[in-house]
N, C-alpha and C. Protein backbone atom coordinates (compact mmCIF):
# COMPACT_ATOMS: atom_id res chain seq x y z
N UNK A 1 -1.65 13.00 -6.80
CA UNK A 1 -2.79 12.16 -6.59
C UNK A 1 -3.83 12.93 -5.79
N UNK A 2 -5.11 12.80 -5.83
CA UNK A 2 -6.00 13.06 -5.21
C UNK A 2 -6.55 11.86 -3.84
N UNK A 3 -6.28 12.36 -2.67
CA UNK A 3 -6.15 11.79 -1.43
C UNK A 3 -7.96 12.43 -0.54
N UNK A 4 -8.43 11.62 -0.38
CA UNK A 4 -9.56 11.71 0.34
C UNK A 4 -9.12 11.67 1.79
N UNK A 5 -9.85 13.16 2.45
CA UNK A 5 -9.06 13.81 3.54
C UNK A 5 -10.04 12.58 4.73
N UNK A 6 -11.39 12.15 4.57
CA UNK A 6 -11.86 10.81 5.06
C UNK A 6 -11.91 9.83 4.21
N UNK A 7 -11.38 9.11 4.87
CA UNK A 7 -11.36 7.53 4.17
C UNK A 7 -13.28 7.22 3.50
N UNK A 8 -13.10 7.32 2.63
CA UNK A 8 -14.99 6.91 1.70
C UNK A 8 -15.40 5.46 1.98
N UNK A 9 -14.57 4.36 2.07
CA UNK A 9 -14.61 3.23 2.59
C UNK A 9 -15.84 2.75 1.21
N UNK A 10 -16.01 3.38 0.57
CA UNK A 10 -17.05 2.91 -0.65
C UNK A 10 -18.40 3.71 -0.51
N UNK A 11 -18.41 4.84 0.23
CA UNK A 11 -19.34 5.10 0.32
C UNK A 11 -18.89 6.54 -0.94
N UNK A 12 -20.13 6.24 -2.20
CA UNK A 12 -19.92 6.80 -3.18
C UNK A 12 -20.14 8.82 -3.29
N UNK A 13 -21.16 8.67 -2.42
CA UNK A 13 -21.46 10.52 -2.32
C UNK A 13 -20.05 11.32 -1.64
N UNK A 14 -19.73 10.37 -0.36
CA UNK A 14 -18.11 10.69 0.27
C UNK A 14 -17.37 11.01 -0.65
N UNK A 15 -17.14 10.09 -1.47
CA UNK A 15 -15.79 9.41 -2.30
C UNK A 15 -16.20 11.27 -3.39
N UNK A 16 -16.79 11.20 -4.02
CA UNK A 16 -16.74 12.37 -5.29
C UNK A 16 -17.17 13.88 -4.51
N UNK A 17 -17.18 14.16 -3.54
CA UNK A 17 -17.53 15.44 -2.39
C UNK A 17 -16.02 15.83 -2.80
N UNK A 18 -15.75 16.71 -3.44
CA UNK A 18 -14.45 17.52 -3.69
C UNK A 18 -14.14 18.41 -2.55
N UNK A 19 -15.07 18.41 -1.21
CA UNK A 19 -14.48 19.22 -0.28
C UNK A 19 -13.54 17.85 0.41
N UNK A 20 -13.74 16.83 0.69
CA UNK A 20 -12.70 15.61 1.01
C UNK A 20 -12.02 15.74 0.20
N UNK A 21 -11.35 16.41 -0.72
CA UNK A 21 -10.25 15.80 -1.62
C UNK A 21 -8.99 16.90 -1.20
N UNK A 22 -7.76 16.32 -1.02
CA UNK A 22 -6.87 16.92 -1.10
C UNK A 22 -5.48 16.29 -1.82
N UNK A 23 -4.57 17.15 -2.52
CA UNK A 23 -3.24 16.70 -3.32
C UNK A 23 -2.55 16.09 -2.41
N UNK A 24 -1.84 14.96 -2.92
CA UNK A 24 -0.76 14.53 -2.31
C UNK A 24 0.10 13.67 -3.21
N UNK A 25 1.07 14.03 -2.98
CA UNK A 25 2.20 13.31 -4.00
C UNK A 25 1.97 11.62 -3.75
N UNK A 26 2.14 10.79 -4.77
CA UNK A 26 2.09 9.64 -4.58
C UNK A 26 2.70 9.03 -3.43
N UNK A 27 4.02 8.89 -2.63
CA UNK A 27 4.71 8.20 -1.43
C UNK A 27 3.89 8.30 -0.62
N UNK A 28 3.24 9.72 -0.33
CA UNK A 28 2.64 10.12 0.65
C UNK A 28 1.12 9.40 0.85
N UNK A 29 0.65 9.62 -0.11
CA UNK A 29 -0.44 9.11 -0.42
C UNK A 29 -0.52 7.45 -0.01
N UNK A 30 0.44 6.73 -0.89
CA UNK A 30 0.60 5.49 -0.11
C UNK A 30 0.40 5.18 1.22
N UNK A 31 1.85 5.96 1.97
CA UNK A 31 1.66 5.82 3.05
C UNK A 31 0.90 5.94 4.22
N UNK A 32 -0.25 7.58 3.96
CA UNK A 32 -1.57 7.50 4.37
C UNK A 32 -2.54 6.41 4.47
N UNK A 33 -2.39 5.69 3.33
CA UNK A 33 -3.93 5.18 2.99
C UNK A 33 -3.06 3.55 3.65
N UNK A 34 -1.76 3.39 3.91
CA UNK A 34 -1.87 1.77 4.32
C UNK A 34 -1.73 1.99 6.21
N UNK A 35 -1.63 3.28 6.59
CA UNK A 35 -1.58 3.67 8.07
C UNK A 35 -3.44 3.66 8.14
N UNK A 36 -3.94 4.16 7.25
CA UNK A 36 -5.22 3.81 7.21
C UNK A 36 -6.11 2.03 7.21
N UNK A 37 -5.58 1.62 6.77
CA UNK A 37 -6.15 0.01 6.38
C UNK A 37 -5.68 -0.70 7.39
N UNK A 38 -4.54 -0.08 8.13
CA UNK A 38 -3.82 -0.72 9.32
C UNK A 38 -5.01 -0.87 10.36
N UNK A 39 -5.22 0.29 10.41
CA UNK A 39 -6.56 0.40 11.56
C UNK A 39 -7.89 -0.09 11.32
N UNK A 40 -7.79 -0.39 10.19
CA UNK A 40 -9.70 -1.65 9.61
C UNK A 40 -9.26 -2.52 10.15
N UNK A 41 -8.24 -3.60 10.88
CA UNK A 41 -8.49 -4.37 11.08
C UNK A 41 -8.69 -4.42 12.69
């Protein structure tokens, strides 16, 4: 999967900047991004 090294939060120029992008196997990836959403609230 392709893992955005900052969270883009929807911000679209972020989100497609291929210098934010890095591989990560799917588990991982999961687990990043809900340790991430943990902290939006």
């Amino acid at each position: 999967m392709v893992d955005h090294k900052v969270p883009h939060k929807g911000d679209k120029k972020l989100f497609w900047d291929s210098k934010n992008w890095q591989p990560m196997c799917k588990s991982h990836h999961d687990a990043k991004t809900a340790r991430e959403d943990m902290g939006a609230w």
